[in-house]
N, C-alpha and C. Protein backbone atom coordinates (compact mmCIF):
# COMPACT_ATOMS: atom_id res chain seq x y z
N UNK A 1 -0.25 -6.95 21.42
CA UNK A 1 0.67 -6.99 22.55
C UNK A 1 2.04 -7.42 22.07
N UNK A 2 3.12 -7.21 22.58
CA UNK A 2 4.80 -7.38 22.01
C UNK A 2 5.02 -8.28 22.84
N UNK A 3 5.54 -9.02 22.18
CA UNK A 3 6.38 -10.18 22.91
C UNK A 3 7.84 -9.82 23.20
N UNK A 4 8.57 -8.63 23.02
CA UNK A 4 9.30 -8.11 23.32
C UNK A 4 9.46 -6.91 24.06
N UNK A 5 10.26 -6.23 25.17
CA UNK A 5 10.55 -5.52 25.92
C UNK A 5 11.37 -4.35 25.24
N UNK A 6 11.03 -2.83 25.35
CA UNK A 6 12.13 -2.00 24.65
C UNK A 6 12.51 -1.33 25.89
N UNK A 7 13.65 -1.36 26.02
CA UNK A 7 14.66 -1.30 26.91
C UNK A 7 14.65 0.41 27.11
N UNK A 8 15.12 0.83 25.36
CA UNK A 8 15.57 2.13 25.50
C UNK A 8 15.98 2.64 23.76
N UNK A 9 15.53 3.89 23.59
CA UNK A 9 15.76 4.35 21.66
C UNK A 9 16.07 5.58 21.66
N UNK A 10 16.45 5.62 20.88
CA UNK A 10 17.55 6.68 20.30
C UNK A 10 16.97 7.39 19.11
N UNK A 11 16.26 8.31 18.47
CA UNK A 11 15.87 9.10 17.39
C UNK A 11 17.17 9.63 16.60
N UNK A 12 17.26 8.50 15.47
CA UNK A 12 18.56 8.42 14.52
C UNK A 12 17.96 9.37 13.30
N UNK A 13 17.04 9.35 12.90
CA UNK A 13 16.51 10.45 11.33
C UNK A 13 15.24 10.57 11.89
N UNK A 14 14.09 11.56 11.37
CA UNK A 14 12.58 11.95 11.35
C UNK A 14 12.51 12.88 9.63
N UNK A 15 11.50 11.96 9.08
CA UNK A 15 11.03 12.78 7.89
C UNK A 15 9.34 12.43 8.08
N UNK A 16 8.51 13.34 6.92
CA UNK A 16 7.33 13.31 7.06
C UNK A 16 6.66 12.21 7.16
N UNK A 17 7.31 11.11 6.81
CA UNK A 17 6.34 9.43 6.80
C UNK A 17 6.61 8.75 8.12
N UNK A 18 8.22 8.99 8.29
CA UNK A 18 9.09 7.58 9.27
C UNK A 18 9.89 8.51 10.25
N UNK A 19 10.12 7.91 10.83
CA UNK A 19 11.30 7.65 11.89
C UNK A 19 11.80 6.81 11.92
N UNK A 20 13.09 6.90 12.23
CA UNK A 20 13.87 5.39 12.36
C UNK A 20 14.57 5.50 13.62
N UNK A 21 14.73 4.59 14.77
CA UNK A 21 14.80 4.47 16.52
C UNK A 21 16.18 3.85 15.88
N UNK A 22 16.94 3.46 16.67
CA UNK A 22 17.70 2.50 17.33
C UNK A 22 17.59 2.20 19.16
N UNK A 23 18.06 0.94 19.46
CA UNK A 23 17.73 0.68 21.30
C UNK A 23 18.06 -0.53 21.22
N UNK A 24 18.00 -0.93 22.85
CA UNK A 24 17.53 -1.81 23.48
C UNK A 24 16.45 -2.77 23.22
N UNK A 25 16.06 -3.86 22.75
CA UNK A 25 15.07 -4.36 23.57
C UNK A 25 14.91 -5.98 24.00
N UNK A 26 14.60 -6.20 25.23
CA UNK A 26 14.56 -7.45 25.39
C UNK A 26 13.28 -8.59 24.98
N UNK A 27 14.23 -9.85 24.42
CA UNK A 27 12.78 -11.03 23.96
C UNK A 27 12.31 -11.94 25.28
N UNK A 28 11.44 -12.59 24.53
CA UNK A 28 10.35 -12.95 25.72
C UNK A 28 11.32 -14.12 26.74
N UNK A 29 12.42 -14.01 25.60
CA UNK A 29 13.61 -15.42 26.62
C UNK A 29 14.51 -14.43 28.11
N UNK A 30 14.45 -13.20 27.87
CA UNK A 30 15.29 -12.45 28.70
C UNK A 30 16.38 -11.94 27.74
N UNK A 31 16.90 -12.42 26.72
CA UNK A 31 18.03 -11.68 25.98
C UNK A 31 17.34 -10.32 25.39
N UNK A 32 18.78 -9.70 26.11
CA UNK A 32 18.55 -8.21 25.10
C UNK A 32 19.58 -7.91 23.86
N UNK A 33 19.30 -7.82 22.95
CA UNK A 33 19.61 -7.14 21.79
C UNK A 33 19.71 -5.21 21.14
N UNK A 34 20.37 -5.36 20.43
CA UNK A 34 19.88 -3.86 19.76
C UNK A 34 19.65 -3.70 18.64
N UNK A 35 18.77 -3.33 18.51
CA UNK A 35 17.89 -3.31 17.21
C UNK A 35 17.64 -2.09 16.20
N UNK A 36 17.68 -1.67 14.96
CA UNK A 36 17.16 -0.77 14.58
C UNK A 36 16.23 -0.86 14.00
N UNK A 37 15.21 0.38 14.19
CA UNK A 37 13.40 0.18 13.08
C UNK A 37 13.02 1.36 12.92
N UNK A 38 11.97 1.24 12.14
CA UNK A 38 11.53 2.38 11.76
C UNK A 38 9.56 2.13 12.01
N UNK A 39 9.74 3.47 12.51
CA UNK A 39 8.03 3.78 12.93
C UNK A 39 7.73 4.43 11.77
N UNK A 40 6.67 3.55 11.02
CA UNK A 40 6.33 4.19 9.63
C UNK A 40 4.58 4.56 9.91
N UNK A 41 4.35 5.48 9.37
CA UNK A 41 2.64 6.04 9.41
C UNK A 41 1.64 4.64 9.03
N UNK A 42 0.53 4.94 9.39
CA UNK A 42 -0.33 3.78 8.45
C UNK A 42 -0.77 4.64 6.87
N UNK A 43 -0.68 3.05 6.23
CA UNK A 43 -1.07 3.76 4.92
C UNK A 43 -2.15 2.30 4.26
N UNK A 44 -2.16 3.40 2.81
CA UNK A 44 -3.50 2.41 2.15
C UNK A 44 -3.07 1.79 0.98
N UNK A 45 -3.94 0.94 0.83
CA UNK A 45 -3.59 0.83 -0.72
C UNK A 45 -4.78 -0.09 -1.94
N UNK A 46 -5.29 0.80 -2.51
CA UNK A 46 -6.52 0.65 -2.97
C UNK A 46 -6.28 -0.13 -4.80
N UNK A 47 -7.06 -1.30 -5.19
CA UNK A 47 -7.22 -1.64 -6.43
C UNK A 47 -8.75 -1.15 -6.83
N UNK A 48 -8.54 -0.35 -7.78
CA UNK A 48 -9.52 0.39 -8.46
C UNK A 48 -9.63 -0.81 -9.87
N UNK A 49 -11.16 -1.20 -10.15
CA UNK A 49 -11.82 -1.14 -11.31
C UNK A 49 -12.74 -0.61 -11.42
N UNK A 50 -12.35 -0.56 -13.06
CA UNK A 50 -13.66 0.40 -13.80
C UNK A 50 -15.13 -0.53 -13.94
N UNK A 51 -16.14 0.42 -14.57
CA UNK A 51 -17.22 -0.50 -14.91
C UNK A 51 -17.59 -1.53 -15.79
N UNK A 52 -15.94 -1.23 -16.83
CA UNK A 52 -15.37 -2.49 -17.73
C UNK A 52 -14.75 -4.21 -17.37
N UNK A 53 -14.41 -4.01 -15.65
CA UNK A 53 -14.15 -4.76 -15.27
C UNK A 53 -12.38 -4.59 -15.36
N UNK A 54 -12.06 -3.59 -15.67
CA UNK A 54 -10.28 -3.65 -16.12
C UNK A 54 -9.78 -2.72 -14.84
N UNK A 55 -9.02 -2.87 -14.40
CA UNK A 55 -8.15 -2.53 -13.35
C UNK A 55 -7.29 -0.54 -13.84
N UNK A 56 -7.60 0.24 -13.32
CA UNK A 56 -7.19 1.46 -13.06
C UNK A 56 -5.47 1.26 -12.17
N UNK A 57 -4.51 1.20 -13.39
CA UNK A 57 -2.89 1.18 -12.40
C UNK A 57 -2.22 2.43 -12.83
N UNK A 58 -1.40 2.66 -12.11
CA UNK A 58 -0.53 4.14 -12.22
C UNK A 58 0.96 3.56 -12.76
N UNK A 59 1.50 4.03 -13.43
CA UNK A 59 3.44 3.66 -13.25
C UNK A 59 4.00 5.00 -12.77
N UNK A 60 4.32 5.04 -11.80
CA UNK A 60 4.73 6.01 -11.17
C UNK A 60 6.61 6.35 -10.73
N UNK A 61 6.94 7.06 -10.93
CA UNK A 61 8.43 7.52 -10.49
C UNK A 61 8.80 6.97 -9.74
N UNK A 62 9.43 6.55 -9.04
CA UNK A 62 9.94 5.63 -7.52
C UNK A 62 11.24 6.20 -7.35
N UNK A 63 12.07 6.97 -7.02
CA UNK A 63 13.50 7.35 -7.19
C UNK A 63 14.18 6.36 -6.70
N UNK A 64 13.74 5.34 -5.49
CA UNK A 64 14.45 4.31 -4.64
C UNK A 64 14.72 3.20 -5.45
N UNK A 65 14.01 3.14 -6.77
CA UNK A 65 14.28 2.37 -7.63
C UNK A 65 14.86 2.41 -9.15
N UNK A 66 15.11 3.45 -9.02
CA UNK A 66 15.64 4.28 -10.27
C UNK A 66 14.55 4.00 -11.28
N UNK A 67 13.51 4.54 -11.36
CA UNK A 67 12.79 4.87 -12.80
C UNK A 67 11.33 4.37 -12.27
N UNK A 68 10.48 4.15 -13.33
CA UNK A 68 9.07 4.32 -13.44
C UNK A 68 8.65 2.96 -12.99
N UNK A 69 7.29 2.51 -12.08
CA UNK A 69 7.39 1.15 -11.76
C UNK A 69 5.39 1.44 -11.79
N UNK A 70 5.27 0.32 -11.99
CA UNK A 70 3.51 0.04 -12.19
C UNK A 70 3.02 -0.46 -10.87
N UNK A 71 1.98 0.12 -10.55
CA UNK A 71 1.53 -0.02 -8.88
C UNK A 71 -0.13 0.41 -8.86
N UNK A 72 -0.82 0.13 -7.62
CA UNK A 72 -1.69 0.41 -7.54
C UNK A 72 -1.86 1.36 -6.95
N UNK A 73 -2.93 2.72 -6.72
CA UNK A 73 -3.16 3.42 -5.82
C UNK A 73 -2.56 3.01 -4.67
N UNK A 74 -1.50 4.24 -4.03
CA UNK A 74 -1.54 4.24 -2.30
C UNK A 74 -0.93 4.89 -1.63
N UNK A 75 -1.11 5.15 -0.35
CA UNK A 75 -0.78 6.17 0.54
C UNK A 75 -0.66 6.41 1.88
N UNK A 76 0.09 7.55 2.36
CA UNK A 76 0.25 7.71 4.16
C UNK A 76 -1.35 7.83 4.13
N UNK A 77 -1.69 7.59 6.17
CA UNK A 77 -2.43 8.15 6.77
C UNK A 77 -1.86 9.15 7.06
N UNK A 78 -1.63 10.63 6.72
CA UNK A 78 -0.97 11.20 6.99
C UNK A 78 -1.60 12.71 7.49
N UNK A 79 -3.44 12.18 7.80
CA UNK A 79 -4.14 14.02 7.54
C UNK A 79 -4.57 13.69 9.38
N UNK A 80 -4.80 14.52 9.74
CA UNK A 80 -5.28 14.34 11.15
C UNK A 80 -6.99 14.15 11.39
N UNK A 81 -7.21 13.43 11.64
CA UNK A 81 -8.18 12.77 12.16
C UNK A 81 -8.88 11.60 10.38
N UNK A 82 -8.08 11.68 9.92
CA UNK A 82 -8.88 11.28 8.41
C UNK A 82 -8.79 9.36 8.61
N UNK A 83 -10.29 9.22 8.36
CA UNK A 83 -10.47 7.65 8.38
C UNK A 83 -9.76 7.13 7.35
N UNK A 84 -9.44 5.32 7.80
CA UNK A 84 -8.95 4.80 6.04
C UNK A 84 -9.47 4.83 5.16
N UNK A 85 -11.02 4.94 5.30
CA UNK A 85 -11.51 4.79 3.75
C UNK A 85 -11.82 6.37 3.25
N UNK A 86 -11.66 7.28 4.12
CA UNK A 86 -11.41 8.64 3.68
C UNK A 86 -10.19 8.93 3.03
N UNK A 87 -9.10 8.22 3.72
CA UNK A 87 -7.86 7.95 3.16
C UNK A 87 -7.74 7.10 1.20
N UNK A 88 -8.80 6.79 1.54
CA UNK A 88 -8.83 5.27 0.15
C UNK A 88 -9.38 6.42 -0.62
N UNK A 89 -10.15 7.28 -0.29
CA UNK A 89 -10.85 8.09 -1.31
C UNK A 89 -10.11 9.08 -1.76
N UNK A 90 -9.62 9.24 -1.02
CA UNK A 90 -8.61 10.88 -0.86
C UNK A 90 -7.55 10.50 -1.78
N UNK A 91 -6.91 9.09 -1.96
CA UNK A 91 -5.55 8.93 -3.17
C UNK A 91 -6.22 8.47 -4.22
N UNK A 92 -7.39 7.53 -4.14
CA UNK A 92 -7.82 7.55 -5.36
C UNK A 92 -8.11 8.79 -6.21
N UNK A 93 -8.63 9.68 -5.74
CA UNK A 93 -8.98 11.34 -6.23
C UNK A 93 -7.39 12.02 -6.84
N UNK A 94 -6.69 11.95 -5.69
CA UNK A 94 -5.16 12.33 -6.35
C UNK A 94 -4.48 11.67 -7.26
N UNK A 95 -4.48 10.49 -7.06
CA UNK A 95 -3.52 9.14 -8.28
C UNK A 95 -4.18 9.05 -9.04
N UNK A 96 -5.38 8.51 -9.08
CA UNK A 96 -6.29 8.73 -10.90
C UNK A 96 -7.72 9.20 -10.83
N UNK A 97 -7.90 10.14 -10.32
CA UNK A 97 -9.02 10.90 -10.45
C UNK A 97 -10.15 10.83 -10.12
N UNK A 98 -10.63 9.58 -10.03
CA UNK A 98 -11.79 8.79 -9.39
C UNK A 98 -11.99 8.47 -8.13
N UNK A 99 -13.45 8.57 -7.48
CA UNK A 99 -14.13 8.20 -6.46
C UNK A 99 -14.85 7.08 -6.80
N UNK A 100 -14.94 6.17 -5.54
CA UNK A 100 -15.30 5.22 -5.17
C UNK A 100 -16.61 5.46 -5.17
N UNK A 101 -17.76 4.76 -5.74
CA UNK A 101 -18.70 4.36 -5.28
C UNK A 101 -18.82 3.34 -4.23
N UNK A 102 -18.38 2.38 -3.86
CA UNK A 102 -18.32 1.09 -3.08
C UNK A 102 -16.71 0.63 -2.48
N UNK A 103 -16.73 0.56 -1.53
CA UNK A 103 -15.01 0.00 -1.00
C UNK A 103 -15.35 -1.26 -0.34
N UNK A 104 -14.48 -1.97 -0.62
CA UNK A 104 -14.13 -3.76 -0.26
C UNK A 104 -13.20 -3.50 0.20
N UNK A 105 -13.18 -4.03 1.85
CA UNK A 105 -11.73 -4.25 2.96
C UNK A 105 -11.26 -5.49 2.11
N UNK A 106 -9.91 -5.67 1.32
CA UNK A 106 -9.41 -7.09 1.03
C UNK A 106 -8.40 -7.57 2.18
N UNK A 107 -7.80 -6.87 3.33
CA UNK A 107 -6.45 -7.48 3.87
C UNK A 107 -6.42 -6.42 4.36
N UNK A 108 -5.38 -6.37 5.23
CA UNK A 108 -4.37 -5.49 6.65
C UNK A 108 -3.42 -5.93 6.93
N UNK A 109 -2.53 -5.66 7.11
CA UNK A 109 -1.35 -6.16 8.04
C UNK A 109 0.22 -5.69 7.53
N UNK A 110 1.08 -5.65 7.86
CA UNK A 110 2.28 -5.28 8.15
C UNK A 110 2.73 -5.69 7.01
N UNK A 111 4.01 -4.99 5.90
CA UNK A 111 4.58 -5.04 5.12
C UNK A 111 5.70 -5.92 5.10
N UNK A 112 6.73 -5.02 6.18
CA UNK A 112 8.03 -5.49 6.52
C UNK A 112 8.54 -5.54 8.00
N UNK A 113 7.80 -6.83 8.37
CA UNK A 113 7.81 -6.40 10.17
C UNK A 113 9.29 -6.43 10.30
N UNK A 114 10.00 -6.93 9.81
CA UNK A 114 11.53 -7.53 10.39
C UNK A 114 11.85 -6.58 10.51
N UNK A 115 11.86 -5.26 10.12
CA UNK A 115 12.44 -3.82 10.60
C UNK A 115 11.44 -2.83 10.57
N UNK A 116 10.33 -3.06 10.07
CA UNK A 116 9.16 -1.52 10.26
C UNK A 116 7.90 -2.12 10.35
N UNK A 117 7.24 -0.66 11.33
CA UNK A 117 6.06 -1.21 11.47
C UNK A 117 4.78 -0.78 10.89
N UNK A 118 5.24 -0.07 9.40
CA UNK A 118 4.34 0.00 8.40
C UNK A 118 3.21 -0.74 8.40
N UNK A 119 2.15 -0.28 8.41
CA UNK A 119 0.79 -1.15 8.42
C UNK A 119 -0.60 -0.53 7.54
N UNK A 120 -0.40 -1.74 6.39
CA UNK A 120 -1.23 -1.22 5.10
C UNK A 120 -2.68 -1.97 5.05
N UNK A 121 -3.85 -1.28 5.18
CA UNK A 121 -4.97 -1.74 4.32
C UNK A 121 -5.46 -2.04 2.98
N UNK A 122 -5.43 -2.50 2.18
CA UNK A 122 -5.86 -3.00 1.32
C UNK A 122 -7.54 -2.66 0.86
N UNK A 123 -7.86 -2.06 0.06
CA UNK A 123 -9.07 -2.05 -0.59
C UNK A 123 -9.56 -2.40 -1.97
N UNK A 124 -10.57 -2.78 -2.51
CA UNK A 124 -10.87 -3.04 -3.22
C UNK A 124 -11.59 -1.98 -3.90
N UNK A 125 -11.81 -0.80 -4.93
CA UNK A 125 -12.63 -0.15 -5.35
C UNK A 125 -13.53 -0.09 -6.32
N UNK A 126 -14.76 0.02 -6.84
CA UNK A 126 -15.93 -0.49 -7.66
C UNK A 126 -16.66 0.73 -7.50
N UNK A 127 -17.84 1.24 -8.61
CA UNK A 127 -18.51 2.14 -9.30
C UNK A 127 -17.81 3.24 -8.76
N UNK A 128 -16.73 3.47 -9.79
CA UNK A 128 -16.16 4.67 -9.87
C UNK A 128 -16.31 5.44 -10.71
N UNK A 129 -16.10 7.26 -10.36
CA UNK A 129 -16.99 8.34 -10.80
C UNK A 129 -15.63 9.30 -10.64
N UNK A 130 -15.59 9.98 -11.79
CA UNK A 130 -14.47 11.28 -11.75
C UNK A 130 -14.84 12.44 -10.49
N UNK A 131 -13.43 12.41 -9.84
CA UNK A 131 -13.22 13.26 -8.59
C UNK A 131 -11.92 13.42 -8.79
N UNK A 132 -11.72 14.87 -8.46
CA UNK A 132 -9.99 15.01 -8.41
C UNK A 132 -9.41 15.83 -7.57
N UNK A 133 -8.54 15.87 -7.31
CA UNK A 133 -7.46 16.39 -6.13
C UNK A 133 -6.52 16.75 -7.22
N UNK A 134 -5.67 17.74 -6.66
CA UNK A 134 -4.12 18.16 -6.99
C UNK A 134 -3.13 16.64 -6.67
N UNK A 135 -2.49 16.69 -7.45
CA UNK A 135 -2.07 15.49 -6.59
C UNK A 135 -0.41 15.80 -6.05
N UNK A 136 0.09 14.89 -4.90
CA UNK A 136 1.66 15.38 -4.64
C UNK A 136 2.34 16.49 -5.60
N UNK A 137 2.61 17.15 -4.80
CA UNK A 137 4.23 17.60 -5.86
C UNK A 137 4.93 16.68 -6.00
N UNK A 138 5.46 16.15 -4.79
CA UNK A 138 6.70 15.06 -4.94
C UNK A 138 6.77 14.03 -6.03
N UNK A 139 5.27 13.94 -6.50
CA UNK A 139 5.26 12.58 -7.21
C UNK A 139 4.67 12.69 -8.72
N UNK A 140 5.45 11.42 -9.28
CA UNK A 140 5.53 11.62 -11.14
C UNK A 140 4.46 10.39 -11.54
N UNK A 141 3.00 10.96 -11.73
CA UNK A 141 1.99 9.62 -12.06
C UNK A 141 1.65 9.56 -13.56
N UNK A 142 1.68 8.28 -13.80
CA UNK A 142 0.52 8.51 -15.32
C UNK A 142 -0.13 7.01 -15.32
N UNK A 143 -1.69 7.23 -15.44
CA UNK A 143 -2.94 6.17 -15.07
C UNK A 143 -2.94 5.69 -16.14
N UNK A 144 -2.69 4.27 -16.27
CA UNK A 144 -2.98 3.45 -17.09
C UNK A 144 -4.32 2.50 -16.68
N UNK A 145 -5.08 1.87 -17.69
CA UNK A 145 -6.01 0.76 -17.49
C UNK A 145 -5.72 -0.96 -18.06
N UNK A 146 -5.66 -1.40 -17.56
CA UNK A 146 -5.43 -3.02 -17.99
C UNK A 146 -6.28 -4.22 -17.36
N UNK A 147 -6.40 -5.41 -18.28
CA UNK A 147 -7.25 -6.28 -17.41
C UNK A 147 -7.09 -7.14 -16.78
N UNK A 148 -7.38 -8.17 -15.88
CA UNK A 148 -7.00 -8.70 -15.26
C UNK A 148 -6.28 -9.85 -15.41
N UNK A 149 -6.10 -9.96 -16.94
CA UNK A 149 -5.16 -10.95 -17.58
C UNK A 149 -4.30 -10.58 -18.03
N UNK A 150 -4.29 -9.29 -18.53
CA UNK A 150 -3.33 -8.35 -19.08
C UNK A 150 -2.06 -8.30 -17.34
N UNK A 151 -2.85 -8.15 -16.17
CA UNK A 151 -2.24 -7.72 -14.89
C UNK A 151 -1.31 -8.97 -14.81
N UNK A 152 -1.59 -9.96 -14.74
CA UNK A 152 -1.10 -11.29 -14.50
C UNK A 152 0.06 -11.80 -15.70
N UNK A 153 -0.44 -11.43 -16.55
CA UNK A 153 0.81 -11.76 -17.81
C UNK A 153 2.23 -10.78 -17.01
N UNK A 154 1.83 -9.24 -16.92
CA UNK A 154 2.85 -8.18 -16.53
C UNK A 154 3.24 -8.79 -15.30
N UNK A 155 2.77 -9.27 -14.07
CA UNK A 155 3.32 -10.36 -12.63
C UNK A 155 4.47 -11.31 -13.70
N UNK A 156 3.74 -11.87 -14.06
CA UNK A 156 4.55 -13.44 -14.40
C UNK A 156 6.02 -12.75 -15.19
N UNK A 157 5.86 -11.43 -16.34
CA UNK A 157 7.01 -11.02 -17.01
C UNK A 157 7.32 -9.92 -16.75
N UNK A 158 7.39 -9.76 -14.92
CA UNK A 158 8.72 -8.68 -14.56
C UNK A 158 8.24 -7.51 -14.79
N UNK A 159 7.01 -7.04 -15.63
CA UNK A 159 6.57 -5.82 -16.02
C UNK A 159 5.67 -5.09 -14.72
N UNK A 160 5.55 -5.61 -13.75
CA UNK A 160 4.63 -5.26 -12.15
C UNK A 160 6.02 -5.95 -11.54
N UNK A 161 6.52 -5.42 -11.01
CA UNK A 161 7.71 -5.73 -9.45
C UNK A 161 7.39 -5.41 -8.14
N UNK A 162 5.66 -4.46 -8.06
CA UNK A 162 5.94 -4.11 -6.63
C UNK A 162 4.78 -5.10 -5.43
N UNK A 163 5.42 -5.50 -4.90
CA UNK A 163 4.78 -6.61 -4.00
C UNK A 163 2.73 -6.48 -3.58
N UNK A 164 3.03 -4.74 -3.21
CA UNK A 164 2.28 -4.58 -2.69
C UNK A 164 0.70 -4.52 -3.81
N UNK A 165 1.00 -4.16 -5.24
CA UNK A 165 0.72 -4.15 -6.04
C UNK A 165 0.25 -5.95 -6.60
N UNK A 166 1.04 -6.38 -6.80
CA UNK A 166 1.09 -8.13 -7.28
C UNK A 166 -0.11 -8.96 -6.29
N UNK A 167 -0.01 -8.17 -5.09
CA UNK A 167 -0.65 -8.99 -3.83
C UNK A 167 -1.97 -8.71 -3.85
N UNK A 168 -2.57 -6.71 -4.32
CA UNK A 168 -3.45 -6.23 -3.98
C UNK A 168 -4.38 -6.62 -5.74
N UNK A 169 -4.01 -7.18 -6.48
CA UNK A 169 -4.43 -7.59 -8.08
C UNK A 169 -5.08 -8.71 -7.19
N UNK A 170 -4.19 -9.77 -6.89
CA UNK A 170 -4.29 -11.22 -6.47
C UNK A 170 -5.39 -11.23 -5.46
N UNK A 171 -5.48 -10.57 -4.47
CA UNK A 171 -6.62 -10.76 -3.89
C UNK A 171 -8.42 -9.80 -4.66
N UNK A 172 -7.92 -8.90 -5.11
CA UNK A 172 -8.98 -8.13 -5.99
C UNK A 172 -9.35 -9.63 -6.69
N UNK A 173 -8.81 -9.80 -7.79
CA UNK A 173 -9.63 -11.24 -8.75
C UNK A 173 -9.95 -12.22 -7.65
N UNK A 174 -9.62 -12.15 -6.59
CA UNK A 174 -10.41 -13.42 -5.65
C UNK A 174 -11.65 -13.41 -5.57
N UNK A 175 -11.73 -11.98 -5.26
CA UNK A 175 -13.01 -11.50 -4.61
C UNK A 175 -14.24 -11.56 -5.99
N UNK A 176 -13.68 -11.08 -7.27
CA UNK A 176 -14.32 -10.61 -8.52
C UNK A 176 -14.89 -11.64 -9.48
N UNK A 177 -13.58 -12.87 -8.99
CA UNK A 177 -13.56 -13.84 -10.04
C UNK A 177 -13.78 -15.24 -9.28
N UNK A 178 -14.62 -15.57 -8.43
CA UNK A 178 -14.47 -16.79 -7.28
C UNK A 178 -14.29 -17.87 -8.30
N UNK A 179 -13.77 -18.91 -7.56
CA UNK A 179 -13.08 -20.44 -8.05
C UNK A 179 -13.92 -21.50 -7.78
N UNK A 180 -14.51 -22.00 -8.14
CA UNK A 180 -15.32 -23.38 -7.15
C UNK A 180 -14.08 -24.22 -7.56
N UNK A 181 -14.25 -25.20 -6.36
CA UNK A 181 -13.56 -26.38 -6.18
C UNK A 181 -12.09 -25.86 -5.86
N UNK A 182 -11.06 -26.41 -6.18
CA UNK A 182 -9.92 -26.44 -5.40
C UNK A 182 -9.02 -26.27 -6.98
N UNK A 183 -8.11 -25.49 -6.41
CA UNK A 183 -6.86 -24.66 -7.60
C UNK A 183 -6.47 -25.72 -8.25
């Protein structure tokens, strides 16, 4: 439920992922504001290991960032009627070739609420088996494997920058690697 009121929006751009509104809308105090956002698709985003225990990552093209950046599997909901974990299967097959034997829900929730309402699942993937898809045109992949110490050295030295990536490692070793007692 919104704790805010939309008054009234305006359709400023539409491409295949987003839209971006501008409007009206009022907060739960009575002030109205104008706001701009963007209605972004739901998407996924899956950490694949192998049966080695080492993590399946892509460095992929990013143009928004000028050059190649290391990330995990992920993607629009973007097929009509296709579930998320049909979705989880469907980029794993395109980004590095493999199907899931087993999927782990790790997390949900919103990226960047302060302006979009992008909303990513998180999976965990285990006994994986070669499956492949064509993958994007749009997009420039090449699958690397590393381990989960190897992942964490690349966090700590700048070599992994993408949030969604850093976050979806961090909760994967939660699940893989439990802690007794307290950090």
């Amino acid at each position: 439920m919104s704790d805010s009121t939309q008054l009234n929006r305006k359709l400023i751009y539409r491409c295949r992922v987003f839209d971006v509104y501008e409007g009206d809308a009022q907060l739960p105090d009575g002030r109205i504001f104008n706001q701009s956002w963007i209605d972004h698709r739901p998407c996924i985003a899956v950490v694949p290991v192998n049966s080695d225990g080492n993590l399946v990552l892509i460095r992929q093209y990013r143009h928004a960032v000028g050059g190649m950046i290391v990330e995990i599997p992920a993607g629009n909901m973007d097929r009509d009627g296709e579930s998320v974990e049909d979705c989880v299967q469907r980029e794993l097959t395109e980004e590095i070739g493999f199907r899931a034997g087993r999927l782990i829900r790790l997390f949900e929730g919103y990226l960047v609420p302060g302006y979009c309402n992008e909303y990513m699942y998180f999976y965990l993937a285990l006994d994986l088996h070669p499956a492949s898809l064509p993958g994007d045109e749009d997009e420039y992949i090449r699958v690397m494997t590393v381990s989960f110490a190897e992942a964490r050295r690349m966090i700590r030295e700048k070599e992994i920058i993408d949030a969604k990536t850093a976050l979806g490692i961090q909760m994967a070793r939660d699940v893989l690697e439990p802690v007794s007692g307290s950090r």
